[in-house]
N, C-alpha and C. Protein backbone atom coordinates (compact mmCIF):
# COMPACT_ATOMS: atom_id res chain seq x y z
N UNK A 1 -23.47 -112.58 51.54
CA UNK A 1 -23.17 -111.16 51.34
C UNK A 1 -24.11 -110.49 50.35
N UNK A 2 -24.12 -111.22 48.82
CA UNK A 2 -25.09 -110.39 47.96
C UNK A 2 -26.21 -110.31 49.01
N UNK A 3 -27.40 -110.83 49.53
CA UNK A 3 -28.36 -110.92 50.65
C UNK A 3 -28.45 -109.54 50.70
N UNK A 4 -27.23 -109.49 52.25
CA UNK A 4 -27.17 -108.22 52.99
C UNK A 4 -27.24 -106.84 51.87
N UNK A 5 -26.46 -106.79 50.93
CA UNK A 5 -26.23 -105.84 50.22
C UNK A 5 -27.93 -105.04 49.09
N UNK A 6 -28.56 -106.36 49.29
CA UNK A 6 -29.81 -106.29 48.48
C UNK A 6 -30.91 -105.74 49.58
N UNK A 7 -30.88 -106.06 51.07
CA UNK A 7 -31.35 -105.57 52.38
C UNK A 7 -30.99 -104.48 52.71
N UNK A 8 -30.32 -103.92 52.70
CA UNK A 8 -29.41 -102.16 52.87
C UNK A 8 -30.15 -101.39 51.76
N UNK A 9 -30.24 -102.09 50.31
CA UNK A 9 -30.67 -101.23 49.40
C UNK A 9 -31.65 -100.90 49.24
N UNK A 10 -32.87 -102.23 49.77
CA UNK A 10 -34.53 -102.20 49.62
C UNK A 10 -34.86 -100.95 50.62
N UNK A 11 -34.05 -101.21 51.99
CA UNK A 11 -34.56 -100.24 53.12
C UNK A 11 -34.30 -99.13 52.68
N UNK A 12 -33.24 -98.41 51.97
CA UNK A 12 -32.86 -97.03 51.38
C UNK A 12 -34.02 -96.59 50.44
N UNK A 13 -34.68 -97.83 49.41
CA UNK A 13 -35.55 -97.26 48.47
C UNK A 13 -36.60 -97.39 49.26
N UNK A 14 -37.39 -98.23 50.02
CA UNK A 14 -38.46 -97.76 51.14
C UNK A 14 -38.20 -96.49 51.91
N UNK A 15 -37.24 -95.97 52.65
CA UNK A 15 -37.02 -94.39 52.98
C UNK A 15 -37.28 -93.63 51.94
N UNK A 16 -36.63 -93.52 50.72
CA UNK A 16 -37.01 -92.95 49.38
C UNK A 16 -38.49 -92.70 49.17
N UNK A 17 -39.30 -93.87 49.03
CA UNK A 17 -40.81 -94.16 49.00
C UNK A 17 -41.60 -92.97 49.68
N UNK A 18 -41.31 -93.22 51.61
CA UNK A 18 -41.56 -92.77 52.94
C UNK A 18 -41.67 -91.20 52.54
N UNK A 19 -40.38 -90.68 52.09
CA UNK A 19 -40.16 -89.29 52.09
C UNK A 19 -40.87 -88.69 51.02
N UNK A 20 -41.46 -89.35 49.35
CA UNK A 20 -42.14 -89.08 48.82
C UNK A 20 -43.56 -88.91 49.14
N UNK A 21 -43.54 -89.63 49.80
CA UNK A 21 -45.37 -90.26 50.37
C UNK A 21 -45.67 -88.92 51.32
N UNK A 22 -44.30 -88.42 51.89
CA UNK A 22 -44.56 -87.52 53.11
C UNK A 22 -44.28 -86.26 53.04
N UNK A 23 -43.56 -86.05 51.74
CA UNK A 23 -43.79 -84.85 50.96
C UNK A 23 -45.51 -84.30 50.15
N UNK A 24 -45.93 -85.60 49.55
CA UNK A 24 -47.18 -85.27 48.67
C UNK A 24 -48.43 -85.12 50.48
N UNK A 25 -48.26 -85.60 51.34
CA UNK A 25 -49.48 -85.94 52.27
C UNK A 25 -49.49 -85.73 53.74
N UNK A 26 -47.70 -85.38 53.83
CA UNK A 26 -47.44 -85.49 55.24
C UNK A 26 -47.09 -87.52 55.78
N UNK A 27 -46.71 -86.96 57.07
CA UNK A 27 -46.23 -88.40 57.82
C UNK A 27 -48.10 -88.85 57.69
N UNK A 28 -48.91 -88.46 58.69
CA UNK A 28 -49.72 -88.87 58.79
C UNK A 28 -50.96 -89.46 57.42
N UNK A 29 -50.18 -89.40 56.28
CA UNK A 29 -50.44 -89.72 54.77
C UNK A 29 -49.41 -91.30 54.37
N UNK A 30 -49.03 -91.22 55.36
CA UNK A 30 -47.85 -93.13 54.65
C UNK A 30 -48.09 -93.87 55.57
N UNK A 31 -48.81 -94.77 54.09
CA UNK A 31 -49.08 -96.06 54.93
C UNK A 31 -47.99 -97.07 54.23
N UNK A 32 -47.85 -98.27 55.28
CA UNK A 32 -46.94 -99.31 54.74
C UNK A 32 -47.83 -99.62 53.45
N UNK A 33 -49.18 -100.11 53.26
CA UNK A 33 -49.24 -100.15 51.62
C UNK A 33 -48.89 -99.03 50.49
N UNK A 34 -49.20 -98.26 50.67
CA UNK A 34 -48.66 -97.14 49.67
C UNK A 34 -47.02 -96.51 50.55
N UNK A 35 -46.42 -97.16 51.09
CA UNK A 35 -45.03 -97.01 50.56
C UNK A 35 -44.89 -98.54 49.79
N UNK A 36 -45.20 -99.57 50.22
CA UNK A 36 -44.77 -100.80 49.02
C UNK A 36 -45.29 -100.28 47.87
N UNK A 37 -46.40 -99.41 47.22
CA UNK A 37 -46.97 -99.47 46.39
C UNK A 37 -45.81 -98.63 45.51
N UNK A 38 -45.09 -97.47 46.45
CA UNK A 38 -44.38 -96.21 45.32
C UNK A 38 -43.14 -97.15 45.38
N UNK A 39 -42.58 -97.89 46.38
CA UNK A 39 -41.25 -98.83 46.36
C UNK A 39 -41.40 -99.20 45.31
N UNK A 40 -42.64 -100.08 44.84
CA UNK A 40 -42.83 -101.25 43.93
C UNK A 40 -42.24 -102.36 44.50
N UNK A 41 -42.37 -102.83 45.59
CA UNK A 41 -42.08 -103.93 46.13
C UNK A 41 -43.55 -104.63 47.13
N UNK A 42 -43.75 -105.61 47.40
CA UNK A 42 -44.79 -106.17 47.78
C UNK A 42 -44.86 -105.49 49.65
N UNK A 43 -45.86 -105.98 50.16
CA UNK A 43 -46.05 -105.71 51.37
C UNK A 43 -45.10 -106.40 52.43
N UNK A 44 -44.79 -107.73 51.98
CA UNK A 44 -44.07 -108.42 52.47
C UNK A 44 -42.80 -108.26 52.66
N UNK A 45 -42.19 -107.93 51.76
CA UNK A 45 -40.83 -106.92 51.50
C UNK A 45 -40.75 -105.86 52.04
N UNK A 46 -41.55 -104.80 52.84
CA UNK A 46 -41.92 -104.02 53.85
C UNK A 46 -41.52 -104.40 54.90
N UNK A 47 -42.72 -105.79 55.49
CA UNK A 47 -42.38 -106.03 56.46
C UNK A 47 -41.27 -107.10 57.23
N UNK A 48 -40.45 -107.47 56.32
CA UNK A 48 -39.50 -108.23 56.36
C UNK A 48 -38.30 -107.39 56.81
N UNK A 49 -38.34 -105.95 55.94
CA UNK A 49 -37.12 -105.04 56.64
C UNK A 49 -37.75 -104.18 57.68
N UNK A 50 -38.93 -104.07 58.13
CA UNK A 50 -39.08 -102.97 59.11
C UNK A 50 -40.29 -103.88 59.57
N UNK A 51 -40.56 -103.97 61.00
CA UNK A 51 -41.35 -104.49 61.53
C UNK A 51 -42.74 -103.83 62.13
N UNK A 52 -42.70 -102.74 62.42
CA UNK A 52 -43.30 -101.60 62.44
C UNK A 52 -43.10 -100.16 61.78
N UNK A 53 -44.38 -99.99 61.33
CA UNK A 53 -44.23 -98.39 60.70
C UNK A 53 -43.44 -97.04 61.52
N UNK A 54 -43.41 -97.45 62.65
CA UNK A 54 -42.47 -95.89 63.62
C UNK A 54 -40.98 -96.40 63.35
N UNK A 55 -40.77 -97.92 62.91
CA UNK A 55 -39.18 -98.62 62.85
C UNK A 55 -38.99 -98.10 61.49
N UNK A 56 -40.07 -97.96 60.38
CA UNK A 56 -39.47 -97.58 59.27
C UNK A 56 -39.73 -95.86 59.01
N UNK A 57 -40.35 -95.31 59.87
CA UNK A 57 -39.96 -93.80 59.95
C UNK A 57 -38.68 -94.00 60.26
N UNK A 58 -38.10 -94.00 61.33
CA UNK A 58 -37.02 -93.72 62.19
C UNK A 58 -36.16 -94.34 61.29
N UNK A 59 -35.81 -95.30 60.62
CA UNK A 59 -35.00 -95.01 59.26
C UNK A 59 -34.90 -93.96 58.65
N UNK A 60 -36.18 -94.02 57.69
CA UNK A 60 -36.15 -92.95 56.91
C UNK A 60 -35.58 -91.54 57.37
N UNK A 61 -36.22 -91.56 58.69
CA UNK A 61 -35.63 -89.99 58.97
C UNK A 61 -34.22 -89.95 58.94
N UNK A 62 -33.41 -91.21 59.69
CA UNK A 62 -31.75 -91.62 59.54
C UNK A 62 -31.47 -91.08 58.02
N UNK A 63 -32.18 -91.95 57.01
CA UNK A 63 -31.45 -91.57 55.78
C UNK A 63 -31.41 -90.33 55.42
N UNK A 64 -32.49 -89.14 55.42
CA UNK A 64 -32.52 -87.70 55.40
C UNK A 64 -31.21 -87.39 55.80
N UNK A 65 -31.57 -87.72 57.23
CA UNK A 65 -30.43 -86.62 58.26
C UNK A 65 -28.86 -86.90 57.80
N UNK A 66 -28.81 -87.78 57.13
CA UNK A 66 -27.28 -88.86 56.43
C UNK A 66 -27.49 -87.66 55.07
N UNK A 67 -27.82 -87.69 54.45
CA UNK A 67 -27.91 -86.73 53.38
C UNK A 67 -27.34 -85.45 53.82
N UNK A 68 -28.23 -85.06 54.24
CA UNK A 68 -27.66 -83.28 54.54
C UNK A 68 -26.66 -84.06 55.40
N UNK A 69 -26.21 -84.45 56.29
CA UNK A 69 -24.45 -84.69 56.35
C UNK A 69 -23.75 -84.77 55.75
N UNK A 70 -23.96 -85.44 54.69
CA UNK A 70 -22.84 -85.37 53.38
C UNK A 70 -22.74 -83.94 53.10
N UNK A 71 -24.26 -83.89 52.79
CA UNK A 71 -23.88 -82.67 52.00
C UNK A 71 -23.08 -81.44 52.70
N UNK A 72 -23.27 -81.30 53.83
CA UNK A 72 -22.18 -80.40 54.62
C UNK A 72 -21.18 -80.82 54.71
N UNK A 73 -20.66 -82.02 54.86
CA UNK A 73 -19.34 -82.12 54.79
C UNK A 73 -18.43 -82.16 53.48
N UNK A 74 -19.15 -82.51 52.61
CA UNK A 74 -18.56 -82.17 50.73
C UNK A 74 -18.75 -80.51 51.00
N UNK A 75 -19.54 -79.94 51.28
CA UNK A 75 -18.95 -78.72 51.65
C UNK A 75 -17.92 -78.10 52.54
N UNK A 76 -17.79 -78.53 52.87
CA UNK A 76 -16.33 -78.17 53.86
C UNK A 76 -15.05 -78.81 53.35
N UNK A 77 -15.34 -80.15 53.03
CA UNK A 77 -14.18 -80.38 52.02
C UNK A 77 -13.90 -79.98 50.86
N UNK A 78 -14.90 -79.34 49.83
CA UNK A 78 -14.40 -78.48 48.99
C UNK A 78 -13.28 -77.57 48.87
N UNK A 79 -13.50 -76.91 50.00
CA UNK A 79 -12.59 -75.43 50.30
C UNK A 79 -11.72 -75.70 51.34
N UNK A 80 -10.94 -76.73 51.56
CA UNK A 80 -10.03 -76.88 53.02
C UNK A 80 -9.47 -75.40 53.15
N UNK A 81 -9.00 -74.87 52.23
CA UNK A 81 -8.40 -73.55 53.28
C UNK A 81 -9.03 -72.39 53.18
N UNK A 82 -10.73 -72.65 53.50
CA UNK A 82 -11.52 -71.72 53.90
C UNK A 82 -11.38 -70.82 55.29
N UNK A 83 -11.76 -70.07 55.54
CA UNK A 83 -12.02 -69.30 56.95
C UNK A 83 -12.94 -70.48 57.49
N UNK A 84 -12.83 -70.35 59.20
CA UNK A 84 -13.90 -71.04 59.81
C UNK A 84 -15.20 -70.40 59.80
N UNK A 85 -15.60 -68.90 59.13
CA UNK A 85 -16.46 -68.16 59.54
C UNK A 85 -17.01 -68.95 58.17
N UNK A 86 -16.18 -68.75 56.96
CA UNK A 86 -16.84 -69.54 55.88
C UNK A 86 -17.39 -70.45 55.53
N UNK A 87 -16.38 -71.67 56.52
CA UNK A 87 -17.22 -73.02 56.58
C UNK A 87 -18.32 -73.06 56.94
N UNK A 88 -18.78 -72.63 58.47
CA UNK A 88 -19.64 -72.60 59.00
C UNK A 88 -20.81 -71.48 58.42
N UNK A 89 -20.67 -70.95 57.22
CA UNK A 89 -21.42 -70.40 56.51
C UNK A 89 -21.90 -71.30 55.65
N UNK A 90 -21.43 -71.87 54.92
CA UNK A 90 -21.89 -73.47 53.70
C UNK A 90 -22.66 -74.20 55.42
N UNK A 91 -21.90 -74.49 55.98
CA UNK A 91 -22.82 -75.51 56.95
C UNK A 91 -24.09 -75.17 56.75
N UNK A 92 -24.58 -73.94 57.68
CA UNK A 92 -25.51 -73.74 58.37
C UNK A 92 -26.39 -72.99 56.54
N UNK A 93 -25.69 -72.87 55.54
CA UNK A 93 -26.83 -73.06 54.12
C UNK A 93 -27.01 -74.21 54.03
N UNK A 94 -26.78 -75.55 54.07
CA UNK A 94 -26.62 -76.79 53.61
C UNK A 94 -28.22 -76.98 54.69
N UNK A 95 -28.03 -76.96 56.35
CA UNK A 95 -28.51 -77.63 57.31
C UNK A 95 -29.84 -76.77 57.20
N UNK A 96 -30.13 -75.01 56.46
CA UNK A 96 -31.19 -74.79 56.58
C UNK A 96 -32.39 -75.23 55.13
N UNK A 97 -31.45 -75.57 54.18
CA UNK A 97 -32.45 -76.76 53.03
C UNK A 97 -33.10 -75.06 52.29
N UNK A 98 -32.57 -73.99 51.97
CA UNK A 98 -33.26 -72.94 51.62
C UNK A 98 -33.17 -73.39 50.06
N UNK A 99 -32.34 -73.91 49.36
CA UNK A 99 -32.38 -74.07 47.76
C UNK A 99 -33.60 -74.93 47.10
N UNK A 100 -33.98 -74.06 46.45
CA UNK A 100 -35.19 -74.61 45.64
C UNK A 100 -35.07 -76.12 45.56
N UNK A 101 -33.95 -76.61 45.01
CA UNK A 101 -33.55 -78.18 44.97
C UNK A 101 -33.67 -79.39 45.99
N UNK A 102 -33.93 -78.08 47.81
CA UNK A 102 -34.32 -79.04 48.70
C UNK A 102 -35.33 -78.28 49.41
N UNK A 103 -36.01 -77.66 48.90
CA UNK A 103 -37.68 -77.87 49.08
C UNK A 103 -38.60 -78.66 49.45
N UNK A 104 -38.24 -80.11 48.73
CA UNK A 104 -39.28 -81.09 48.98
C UNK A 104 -38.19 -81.75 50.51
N UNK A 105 -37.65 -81.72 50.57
CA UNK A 105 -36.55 -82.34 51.31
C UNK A 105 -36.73 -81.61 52.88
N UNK A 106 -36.82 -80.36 52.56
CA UNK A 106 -37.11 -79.03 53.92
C UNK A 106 -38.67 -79.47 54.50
N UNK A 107 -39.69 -80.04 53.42
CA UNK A 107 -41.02 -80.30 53.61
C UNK A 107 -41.05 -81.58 54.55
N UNK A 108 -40.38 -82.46 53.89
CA UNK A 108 -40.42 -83.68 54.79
C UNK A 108 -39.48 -83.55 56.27
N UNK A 109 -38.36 -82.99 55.78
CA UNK A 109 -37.82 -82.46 57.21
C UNK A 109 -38.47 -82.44 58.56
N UNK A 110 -39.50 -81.27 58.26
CA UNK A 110 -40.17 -80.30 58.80
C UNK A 110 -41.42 -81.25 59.61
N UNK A 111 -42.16 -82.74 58.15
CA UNK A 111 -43.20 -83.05 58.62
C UNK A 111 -42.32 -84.20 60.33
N UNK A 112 -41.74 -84.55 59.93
CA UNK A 112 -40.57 -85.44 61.02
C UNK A 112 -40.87 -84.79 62.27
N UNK A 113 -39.92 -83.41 61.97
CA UNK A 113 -40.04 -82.83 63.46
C UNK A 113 -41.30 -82.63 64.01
N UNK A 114 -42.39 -82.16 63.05
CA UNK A 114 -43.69 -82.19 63.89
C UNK A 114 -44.26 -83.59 64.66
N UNK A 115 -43.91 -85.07 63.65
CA UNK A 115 -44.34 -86.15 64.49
C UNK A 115 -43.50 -86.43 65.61
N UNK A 116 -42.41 -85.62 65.57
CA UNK A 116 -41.28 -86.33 67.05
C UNK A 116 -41.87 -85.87 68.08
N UNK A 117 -42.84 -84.92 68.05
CA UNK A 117 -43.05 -84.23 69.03
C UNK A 117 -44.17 -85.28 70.15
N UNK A 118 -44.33 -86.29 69.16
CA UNK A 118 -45.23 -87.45 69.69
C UNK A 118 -44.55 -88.88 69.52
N UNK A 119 -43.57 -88.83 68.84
CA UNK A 119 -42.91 -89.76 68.84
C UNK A 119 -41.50 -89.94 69.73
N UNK A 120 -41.27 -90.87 70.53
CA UNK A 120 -39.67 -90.70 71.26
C UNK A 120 -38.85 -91.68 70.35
N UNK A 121 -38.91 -92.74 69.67
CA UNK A 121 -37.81 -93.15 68.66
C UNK A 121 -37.60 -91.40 67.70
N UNK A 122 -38.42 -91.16 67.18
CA UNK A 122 -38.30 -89.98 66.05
C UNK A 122 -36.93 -88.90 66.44
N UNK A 123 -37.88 -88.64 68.07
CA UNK A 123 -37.19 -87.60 68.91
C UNK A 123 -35.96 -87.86 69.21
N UNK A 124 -35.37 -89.30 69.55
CA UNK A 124 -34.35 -89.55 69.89
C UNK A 124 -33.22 -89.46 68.38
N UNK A 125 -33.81 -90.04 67.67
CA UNK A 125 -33.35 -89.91 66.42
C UNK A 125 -32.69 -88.24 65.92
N UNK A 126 -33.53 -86.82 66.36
CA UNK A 126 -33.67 -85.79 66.00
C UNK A 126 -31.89 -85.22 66.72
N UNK A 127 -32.67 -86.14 68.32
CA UNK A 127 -31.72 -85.06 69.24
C UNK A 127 -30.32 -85.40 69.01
N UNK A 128 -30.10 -86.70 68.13
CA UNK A 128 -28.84 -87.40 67.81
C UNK A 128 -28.30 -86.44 66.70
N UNK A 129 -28.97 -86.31 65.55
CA UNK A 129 -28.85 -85.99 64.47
C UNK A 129 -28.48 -84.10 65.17
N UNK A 130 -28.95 -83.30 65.72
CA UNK A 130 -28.86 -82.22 66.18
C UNK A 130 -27.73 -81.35 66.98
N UNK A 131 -27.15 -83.27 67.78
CA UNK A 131 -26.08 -82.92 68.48
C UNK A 131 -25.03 -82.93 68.27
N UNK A 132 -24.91 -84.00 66.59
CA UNK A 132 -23.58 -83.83 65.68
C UNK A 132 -23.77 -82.47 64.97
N UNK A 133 -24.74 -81.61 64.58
CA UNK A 133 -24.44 -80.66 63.94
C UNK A 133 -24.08 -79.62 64.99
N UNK A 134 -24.60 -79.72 66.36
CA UNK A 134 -23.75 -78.88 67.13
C UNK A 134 -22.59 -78.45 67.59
N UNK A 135 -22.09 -80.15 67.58
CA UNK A 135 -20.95 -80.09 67.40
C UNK A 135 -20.03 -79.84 66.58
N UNK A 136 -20.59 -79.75 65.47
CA UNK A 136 -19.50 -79.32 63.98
C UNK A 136 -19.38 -78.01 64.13
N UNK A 137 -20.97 -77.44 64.20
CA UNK A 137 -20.91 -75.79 64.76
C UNK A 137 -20.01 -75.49 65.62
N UNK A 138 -20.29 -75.80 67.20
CA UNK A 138 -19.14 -75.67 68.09
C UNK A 138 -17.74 -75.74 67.36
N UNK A 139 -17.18 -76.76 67.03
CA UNK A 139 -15.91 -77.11 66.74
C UNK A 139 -15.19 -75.60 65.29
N UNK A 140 -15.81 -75.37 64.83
CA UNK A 140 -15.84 -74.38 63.64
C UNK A 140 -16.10 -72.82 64.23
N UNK A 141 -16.67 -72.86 65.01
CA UNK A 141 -16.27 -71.74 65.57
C UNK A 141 -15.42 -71.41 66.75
N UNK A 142 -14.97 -72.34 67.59
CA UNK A 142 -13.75 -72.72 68.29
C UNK A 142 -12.51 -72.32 67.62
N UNK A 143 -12.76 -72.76 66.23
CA UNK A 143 -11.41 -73.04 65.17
C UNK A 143 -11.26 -71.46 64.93
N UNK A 144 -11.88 -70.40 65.27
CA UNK A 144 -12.20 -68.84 64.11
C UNK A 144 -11.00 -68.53 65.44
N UNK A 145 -10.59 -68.76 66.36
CA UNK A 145 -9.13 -68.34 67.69
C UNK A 145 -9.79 -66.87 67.99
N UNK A 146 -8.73 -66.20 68.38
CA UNK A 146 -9.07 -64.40 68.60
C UNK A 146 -10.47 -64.00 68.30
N UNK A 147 -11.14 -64.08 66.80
CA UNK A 147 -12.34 -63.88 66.74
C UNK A 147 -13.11 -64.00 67.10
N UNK A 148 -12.93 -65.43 68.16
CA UNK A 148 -13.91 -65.53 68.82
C UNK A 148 -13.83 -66.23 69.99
N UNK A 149 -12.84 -65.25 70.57
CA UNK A 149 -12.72 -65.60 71.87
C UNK A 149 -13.50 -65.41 72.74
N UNK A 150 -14.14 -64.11 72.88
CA UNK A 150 -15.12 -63.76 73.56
C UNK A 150 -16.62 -64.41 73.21
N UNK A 151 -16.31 -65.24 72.85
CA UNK A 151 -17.94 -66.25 72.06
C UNK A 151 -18.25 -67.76 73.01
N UNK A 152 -19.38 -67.79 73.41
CA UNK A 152 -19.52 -69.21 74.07
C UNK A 152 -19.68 -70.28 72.71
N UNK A 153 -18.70 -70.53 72.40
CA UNK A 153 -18.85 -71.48 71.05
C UNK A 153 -20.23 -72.36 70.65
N UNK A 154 -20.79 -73.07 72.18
CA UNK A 154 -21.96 -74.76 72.05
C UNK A 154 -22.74 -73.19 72.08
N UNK A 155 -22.90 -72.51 73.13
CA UNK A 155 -24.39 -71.41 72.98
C UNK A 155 -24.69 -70.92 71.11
N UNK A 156 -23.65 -70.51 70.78
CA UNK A 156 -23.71 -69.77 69.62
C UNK A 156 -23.70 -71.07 68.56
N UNK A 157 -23.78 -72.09 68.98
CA UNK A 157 -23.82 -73.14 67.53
C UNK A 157 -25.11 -73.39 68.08
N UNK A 158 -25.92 -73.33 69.04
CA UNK A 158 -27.17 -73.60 69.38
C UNK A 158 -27.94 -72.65 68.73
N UNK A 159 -27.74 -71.64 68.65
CA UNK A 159 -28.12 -70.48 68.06
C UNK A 159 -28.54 -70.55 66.58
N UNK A 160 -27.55 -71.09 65.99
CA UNK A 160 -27.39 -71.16 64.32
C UNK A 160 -28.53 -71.94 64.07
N UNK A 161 -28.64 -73.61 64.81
CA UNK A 161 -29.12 -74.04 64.16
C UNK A 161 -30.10 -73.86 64.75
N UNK A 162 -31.01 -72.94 65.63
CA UNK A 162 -32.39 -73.08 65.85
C UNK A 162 -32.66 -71.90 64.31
N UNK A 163 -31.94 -70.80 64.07
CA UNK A 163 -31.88 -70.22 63.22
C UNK A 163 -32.33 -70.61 61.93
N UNK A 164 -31.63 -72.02 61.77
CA UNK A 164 -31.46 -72.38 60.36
C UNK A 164 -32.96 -72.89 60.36
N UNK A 165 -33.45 -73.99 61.39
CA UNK A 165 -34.66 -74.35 61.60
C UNK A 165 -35.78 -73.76 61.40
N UNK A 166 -35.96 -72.75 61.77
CA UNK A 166 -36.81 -71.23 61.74
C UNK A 166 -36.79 -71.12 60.47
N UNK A 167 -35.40 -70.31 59.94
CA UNK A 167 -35.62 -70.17 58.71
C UNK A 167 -36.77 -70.90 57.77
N UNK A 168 -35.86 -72.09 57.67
CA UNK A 168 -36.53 -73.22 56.88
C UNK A 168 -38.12 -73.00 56.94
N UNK A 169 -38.50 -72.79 58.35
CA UNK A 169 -40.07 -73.01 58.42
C UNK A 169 -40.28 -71.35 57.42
N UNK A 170 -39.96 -70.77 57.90
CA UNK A 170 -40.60 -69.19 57.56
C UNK A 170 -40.39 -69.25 55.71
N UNK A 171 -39.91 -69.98 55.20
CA UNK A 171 -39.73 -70.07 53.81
C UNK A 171 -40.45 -70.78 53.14
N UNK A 172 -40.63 -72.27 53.86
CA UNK A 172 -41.87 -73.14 53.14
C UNK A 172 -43.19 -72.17 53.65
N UNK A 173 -43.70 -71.40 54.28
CA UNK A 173 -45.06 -70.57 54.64
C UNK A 173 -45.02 -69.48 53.80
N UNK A 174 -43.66 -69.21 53.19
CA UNK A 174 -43.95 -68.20 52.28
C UNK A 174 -44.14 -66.45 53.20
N UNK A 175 -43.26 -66.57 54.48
CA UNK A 175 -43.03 -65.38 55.00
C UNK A 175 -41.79 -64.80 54.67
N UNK A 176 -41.10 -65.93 53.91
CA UNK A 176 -39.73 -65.13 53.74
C UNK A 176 -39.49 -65.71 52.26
N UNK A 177 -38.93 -64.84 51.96
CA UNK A 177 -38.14 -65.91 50.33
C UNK A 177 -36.67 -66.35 50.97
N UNK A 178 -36.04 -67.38 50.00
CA UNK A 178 -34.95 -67.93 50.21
C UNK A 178 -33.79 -67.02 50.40
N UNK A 179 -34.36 -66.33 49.01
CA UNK A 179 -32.82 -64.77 49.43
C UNK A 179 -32.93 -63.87 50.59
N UNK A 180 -34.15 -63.45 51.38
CA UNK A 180 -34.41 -62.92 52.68
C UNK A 180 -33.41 -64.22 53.67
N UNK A 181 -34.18 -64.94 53.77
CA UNK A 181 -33.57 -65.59 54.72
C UNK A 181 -32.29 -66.11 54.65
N UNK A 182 -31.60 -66.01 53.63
CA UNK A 182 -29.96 -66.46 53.54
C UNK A 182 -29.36 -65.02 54.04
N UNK A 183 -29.93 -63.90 53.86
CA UNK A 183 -29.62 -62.56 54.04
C UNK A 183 -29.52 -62.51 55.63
N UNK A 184 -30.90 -62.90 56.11
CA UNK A 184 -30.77 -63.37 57.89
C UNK A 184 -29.88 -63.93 58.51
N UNK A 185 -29.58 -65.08 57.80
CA UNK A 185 -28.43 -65.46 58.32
C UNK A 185 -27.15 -65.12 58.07
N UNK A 186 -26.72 -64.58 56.98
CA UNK A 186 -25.41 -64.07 56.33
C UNK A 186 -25.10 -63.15 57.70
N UNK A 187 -26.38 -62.14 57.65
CA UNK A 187 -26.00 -60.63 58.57
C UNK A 187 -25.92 -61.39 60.02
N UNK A 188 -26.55 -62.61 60.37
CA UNK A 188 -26.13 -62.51 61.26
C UNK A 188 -24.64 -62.84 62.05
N UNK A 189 -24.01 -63.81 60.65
CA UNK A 189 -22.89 -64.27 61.08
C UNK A 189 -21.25 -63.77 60.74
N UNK A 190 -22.09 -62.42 60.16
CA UNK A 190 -21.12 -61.32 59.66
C UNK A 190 -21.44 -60.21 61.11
N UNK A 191 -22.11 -59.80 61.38
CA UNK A 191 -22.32 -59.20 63.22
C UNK A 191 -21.37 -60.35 63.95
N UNK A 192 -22.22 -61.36 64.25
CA UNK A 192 -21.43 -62.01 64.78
C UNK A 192 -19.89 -62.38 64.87
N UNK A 193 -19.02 -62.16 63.91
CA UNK A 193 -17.25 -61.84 63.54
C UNK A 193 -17.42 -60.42 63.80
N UNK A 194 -18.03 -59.48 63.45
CA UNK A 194 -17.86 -57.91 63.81
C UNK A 194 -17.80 -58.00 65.45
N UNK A 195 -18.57 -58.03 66.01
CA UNK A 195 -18.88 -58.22 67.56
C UNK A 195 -17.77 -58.77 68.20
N UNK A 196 -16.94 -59.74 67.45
CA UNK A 196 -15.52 -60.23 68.63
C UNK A 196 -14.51 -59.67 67.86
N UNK A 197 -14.28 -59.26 66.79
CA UNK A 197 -13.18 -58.89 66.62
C UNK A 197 -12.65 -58.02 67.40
N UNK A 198 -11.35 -58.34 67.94
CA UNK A 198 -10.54 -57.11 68.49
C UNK A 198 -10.63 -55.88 67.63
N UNK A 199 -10.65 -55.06 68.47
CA UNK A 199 -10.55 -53.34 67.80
C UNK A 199 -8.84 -52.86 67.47
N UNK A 200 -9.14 -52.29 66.51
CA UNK A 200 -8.18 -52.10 65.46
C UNK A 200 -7.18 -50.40 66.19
């Protein structure tokens, strides 16, 4: 058991490594020696938990995408007797990474999705990670009843998060600031409850 428990932890601080390496240089900047080098663990210890470098992306990207899950869901559990319009307001701030604090985090994000586009572990990895947040979306706005009845729930959670995605990009380029784009999305999901509410 200690073993396993010491194997779970090395691979977490090699993702750790990965995402630093790919923040300062991009994906196409990490190599298995300079992630053993920022790990501080030998080469061998690399390749003992990951056998190939696309096996230890496709971790790393797992551990990211595990992060911002938490972190949306400690947001939603914060406030159990939030509105669903509310929850799904913390969600879709959490999933677009706009806080200065996940900057470096939105960077590496970002470099991922560009290699999936050549990678199918990455991609498969993405479309997994994409289809639980759709579904939280979906399910949260399902939950808003009357408000949004007239709403295709999966269309409009598809919506958010290409939104949030966008965002994210238009903020690390420096076309938008963080408060613009939380504003983008606020208005849009304040229209969006205006637009189904029954008329008064």
């Amino acid at each position: 058991m200690p073993k396993q428990v010491d194997h779970v932890s090395r691979r977490r601080l090699i993702a750790e490594a990965v995402c630093s390496l790919a923040d300062e240089r991009g994906l196409e900047g990490v190599t298995l020696r300079d992630v053993a080098a920022r790990a501080q663990v030998s080469m061998g210890a690399v390749q003992r938990c990951f056998r190939t470098k696309e096996e230890m992306l496709v971790f790393a990207l797992g551990h990211i995408s595990e992060r911002i899950n938490e972190r949306v869901q400690a947001r939603l559990v914060r406030s159990p007797a939030q509105s669903p319009g509310t929850a799904l307001g913390h969600a879709v701030t959490e999933v677009s990474l706009l806080r200065e604090e996940h900057r470096a985090e939105a960077r590496v994000w970002l470099a991922f999705v560009a290699q999936a586009a050549v990678s199918t572990p990455l991609a498969d990895t993405l479309k997994r990670n994409y289809a639980a947040l759709q579904e939280a979306f979906t399910s949260l706005i399902s939950e808003a009843g009357e408000a949004a009845a007239s709403l295709d729930p999966q269309r409009e959670a598809r919506t958010l998060l290409a939104l949030a995605d966008g965002l994210t990009t238009h903020v690390l380029i420096g076309h938008l600031t963080p408060q613009e784009a939380h504003d983008v999305f606020h208005t849009h999901l304040t229209t969006l409850w205006i637009a189904t509410a029954p008329a008064s």
